[in-house]
C-alpha atoms as a PDB file:
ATOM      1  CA  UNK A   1       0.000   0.000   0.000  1.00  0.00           C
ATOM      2  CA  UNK A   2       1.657   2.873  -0.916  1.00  0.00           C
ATOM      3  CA  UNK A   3       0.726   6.745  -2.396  1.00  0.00           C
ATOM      4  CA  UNK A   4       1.356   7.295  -6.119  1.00  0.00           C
ATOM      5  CA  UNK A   5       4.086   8.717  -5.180  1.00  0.00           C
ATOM      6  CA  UNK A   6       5.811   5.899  -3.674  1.00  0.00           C
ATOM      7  CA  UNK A   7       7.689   3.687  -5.942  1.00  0.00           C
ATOM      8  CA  UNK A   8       9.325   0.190  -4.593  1.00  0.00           C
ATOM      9  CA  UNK A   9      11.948  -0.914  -6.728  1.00  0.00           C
ATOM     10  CA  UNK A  10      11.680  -3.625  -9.062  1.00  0.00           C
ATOM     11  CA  UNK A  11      14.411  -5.629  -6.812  1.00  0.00           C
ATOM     12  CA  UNK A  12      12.202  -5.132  -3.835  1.00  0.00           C
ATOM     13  CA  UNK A  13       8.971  -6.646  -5.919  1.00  0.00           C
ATOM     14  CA  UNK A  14      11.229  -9.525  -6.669  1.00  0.00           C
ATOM     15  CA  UNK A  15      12.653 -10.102  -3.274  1.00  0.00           C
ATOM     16  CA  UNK A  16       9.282  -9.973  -1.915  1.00  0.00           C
ATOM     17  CA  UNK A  17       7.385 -12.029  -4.170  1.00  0.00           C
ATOM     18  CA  UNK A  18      10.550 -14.573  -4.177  1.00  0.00           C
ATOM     19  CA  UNK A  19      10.789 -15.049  -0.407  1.00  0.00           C
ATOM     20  CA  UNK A  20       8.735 -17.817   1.940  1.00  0.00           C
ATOM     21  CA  UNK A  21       7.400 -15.537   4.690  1.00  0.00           C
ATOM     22  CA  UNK A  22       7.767 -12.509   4.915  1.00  0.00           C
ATOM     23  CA  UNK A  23       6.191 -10.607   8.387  1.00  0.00           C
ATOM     24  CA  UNK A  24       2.086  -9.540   7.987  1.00  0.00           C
ATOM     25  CA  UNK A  25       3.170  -5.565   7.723  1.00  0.00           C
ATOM     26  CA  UNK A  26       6.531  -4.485   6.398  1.00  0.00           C
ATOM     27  CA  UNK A  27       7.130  -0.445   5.389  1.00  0.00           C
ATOM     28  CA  UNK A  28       9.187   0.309   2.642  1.00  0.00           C
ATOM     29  CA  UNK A  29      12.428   2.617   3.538  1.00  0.00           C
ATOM     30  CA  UNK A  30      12.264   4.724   0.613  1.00  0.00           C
ATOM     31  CA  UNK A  31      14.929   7.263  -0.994  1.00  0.00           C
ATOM     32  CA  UNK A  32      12.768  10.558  -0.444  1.00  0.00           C
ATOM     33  CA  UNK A  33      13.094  13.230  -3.443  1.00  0.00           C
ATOM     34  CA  UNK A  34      11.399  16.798  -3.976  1.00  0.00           C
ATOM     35  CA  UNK A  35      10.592  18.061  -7.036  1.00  0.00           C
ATOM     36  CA  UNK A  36      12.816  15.522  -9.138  1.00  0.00           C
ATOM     37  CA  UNK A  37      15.176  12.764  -8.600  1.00  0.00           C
ATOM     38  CA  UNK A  38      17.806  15.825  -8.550  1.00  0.00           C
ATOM     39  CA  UNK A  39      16.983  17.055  -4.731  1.00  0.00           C
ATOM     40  CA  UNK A  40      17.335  13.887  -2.463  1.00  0.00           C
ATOM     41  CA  UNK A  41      15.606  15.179   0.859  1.00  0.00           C
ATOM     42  CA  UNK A  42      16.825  12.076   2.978  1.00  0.00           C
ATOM     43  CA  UNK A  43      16.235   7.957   3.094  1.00  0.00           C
ATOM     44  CA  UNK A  44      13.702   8.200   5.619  1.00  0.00           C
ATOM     45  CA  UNK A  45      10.278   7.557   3.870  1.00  0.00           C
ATOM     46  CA  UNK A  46       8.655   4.403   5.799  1.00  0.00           C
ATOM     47  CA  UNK A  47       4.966   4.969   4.952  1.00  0.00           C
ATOM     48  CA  UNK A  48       4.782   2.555   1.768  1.00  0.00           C
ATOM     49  CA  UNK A  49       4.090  -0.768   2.935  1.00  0.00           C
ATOM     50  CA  UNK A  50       3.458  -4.564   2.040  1.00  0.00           C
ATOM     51  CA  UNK A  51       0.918  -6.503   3.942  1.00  0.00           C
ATOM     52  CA  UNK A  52      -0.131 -10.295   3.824  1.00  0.00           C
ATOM     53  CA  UNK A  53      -4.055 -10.036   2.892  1.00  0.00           C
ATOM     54  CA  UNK A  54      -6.499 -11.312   5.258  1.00  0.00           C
ATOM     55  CA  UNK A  55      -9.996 -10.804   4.287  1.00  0.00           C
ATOM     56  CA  UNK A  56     -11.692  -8.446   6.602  1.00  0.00           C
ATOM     57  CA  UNK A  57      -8.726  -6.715   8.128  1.00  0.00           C
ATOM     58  CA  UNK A  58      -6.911  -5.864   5.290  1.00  0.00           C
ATOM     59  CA  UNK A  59      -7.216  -2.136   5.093  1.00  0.00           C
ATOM     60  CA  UNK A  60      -5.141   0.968   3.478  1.00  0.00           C
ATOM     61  CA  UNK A  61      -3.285   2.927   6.347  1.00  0.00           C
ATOM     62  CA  UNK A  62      -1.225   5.391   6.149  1.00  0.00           C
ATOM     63  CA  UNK A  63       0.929   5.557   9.200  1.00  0.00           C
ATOM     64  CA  UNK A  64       3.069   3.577  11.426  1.00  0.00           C
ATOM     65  CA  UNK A  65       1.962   0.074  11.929  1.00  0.00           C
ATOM     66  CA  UNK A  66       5.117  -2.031  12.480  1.00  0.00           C
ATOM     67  CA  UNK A  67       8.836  -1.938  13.270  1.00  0.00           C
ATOM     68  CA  UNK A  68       9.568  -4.087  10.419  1.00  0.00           C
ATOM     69  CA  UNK A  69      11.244  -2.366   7.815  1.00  0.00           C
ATOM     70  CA  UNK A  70      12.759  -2.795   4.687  1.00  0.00           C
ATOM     71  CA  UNK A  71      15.670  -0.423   3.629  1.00  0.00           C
ATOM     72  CA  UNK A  72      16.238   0.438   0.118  1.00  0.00           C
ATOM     73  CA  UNK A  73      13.461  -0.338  -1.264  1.00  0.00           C
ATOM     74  CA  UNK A  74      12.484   1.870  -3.790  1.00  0.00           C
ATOM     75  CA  UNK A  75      11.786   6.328  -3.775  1.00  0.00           C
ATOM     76  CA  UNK A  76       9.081   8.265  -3.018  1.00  0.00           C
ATOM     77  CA  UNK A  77       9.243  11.475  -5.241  1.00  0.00           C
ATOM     78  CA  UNK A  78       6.870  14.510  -3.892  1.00  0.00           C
ATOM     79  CA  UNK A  79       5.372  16.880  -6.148  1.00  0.00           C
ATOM     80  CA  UNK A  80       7.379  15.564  -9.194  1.00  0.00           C
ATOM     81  CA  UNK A  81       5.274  16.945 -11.930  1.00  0.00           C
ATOM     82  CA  UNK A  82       5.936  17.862 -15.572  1.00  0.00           C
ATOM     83  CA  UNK A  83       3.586  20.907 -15.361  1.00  0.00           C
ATOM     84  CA  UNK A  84       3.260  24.188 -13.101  1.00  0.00           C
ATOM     85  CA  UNK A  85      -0.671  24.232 -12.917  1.00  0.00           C
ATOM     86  CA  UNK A  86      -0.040  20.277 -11.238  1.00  0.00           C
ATOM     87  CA  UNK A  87       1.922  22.106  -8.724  1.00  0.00           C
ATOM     88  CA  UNK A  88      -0.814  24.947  -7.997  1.00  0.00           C
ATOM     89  CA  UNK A  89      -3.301  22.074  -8.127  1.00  0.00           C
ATOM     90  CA  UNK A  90      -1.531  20.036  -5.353  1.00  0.00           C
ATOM     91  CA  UNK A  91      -0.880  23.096  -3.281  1.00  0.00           C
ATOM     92  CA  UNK A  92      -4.669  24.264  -3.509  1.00  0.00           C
ATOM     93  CA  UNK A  93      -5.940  20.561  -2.476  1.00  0.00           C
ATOM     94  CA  UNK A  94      -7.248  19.567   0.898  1.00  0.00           C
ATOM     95  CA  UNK A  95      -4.183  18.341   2.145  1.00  0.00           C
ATOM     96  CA  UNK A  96      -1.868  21.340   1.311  1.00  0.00           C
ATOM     97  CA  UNK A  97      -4.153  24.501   1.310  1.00  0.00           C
ATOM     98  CA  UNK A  98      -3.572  25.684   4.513  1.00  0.00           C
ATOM     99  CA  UNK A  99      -0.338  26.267   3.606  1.00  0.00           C
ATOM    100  CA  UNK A 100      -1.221  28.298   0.656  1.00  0.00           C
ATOM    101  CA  UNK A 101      -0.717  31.689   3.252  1.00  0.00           C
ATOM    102  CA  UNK A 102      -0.870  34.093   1.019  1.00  0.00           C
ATOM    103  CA  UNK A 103      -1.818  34.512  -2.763  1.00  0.00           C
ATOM    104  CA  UNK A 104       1.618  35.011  -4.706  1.00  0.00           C
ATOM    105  CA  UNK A 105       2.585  31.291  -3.327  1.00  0.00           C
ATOM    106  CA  UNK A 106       0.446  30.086  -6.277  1.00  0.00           C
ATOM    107  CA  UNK A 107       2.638  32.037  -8.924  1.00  0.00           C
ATOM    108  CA  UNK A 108       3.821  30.434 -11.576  1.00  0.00           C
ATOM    109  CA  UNK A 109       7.330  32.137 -12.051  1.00  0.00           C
ATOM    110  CA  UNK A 110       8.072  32.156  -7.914  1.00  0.00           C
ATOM    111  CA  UNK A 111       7.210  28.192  -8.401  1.00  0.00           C
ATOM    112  CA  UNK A 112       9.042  27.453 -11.145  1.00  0.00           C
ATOM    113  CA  UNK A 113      11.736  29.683  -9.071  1.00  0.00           C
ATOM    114  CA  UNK A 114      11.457  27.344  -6.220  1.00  0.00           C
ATOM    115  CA  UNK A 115      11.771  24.010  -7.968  1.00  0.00           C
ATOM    116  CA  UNK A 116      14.916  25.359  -9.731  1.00  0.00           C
ATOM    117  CA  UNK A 117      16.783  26.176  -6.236  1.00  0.00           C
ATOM    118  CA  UNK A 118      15.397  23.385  -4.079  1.00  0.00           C
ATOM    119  CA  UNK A 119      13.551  24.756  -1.537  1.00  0.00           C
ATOM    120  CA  UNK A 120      10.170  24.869   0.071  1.00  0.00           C
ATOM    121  CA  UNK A 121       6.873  25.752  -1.985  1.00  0.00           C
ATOM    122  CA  UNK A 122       5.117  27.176   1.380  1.00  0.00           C
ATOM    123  CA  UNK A 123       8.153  28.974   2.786  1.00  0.00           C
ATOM    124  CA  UNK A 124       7.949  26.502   6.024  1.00  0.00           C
ATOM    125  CA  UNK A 125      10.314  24.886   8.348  1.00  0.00           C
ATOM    126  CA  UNK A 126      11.365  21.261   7.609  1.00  0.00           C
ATOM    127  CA  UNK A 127       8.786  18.833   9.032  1.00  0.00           C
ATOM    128  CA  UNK A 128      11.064  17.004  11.555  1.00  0.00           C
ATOM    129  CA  UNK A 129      10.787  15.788  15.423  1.00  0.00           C
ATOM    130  CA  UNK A 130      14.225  17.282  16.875  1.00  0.00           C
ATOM    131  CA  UNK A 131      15.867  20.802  16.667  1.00  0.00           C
ATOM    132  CA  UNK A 132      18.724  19.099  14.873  1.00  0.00           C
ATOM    133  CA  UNK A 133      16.929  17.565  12.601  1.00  0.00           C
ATOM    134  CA  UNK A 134      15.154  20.930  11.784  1.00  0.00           C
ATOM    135  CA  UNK A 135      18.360  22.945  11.316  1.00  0.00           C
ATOM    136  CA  UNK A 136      20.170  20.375   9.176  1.00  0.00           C
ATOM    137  CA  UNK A 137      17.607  20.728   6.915  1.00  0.00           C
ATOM    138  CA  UNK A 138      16.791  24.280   6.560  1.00  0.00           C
ATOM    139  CA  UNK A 139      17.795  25.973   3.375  1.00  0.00           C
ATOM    140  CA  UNK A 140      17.753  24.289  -0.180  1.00  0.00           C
ATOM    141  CA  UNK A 141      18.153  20.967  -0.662  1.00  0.00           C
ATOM    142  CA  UNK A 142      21.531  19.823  -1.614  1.00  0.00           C
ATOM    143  CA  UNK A 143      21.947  18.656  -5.964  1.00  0.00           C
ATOM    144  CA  UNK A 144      22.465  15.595  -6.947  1.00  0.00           C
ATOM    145  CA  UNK A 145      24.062  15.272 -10.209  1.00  0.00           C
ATOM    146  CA  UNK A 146      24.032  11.895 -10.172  1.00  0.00           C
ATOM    147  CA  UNK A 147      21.337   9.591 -12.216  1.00  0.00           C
ATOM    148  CA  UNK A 148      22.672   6.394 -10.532  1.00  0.00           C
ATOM    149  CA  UNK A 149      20.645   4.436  -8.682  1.00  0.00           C
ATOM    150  CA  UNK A 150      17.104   5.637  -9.945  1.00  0.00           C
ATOM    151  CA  UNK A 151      14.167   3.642 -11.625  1.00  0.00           C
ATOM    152  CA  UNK A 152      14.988   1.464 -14.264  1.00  0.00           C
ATOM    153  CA  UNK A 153      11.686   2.551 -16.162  1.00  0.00           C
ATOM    154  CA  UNK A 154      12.888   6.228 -15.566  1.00  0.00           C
ATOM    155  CA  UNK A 155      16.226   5.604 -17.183  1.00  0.00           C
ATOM    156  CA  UNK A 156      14.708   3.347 -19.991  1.00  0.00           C
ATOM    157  CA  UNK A 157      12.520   6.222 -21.085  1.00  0.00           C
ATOM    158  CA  UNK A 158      14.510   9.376 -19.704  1.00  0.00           C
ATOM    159  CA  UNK A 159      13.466  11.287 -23.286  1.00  0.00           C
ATOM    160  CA  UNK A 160       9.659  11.171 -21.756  1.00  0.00           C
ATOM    161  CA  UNK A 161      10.788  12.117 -18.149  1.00  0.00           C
ATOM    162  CA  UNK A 162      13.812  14.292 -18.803  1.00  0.00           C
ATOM    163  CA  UNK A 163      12.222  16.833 -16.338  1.00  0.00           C
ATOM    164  CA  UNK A 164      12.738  14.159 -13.484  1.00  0.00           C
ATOM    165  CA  UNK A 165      17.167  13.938 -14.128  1.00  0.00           C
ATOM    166  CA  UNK A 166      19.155  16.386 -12.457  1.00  0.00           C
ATOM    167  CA  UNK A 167      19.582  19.811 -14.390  1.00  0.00           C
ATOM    168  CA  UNK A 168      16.373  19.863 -15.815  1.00  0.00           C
ATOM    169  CA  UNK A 169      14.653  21.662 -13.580  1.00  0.00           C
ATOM    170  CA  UNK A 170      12.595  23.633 -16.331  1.00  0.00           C
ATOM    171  CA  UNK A 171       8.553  22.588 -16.099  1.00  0.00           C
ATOM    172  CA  UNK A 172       6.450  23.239 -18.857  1.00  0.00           C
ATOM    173  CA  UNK A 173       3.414  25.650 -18.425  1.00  0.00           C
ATOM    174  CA  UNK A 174       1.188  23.327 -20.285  1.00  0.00           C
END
């Protein structure tokens, strides 16, 4: 169970679907990008998750439900869109509108602004649980340059997705 946005790796499909037993829950330690596999925000996306199906009590959830986790399993890529009015549509939705403060958030230039330099659509803090945590990741995100180590399918078709590689920041308007 997983958001759109969160991708387990072909290996980790495999693995699963090649091993005897595997525990009832297991999250998903995903790579976690902004924007496009350029800006790596950390490694620390555990929300994705594989459950055994039992009829009943099966159900989506979205949160902590186990310590069982497996690391490396895939990337979970927020507001990766090829288009600027995709990004004003995700920050107007339900879960993002309250921190659409003030008007000028929603232009397109100061977005497309934003994407290019790696830093936060909603001028916010970083959402972390310790001061440390907080100031290590304040300010843009560090670049990678790097296109190792992303989805196969991405790199297999990186004419269609050439938006998602590092330095290619540029959206379309569409």
């Amino acid at each position: 169970m997983s958001d759109v946005d969160e991708i387990p790796s072909r290996h980790t499909i495999n693995l699963l679907r090649w091993c005897d037993e595997i525990p009832p829950i297991l999250h998903l330690k995903l790579n976690n990008y902004l924007y496009s596999f350029e800006f790596k925000v950390d490694d620390h996306s555990w929300r994705a998750s594989v459950h055994r199906y039992q009829p009943g009590t099966t159900r989506y959830a979205h949160f902590r439900q186990t310590d069982y986790i497996l690391s490396d399993a895939g990337w979970h890529c927020s507001f990766c869109f090829r288009y600027i009015h995709e990004f004003v549509f995700k920050m107007k939705a339900y879960s993002h509108k309250d921190r659409v403060r003030f008007p000028y958030y929603l232009n397109p230039q100061r977005i497309q602004d934003i994407i290019c330099r790696g830093t936060d659509l909603f001028n916010m803090l970083p959402e972390e649980y310790t001061f440390k945590d907080i100031i290590a990741k304040m300010g843009p995100i560090r670049r990678s340059y790097s296109a190792v180590h992303l989805p196969a399918y991405l790199l297999e078709n990186a004419s269609k997705y050439k938006y998602l590689f590092p330095g290619n920041c540029r959206r379309e308007r569409g």
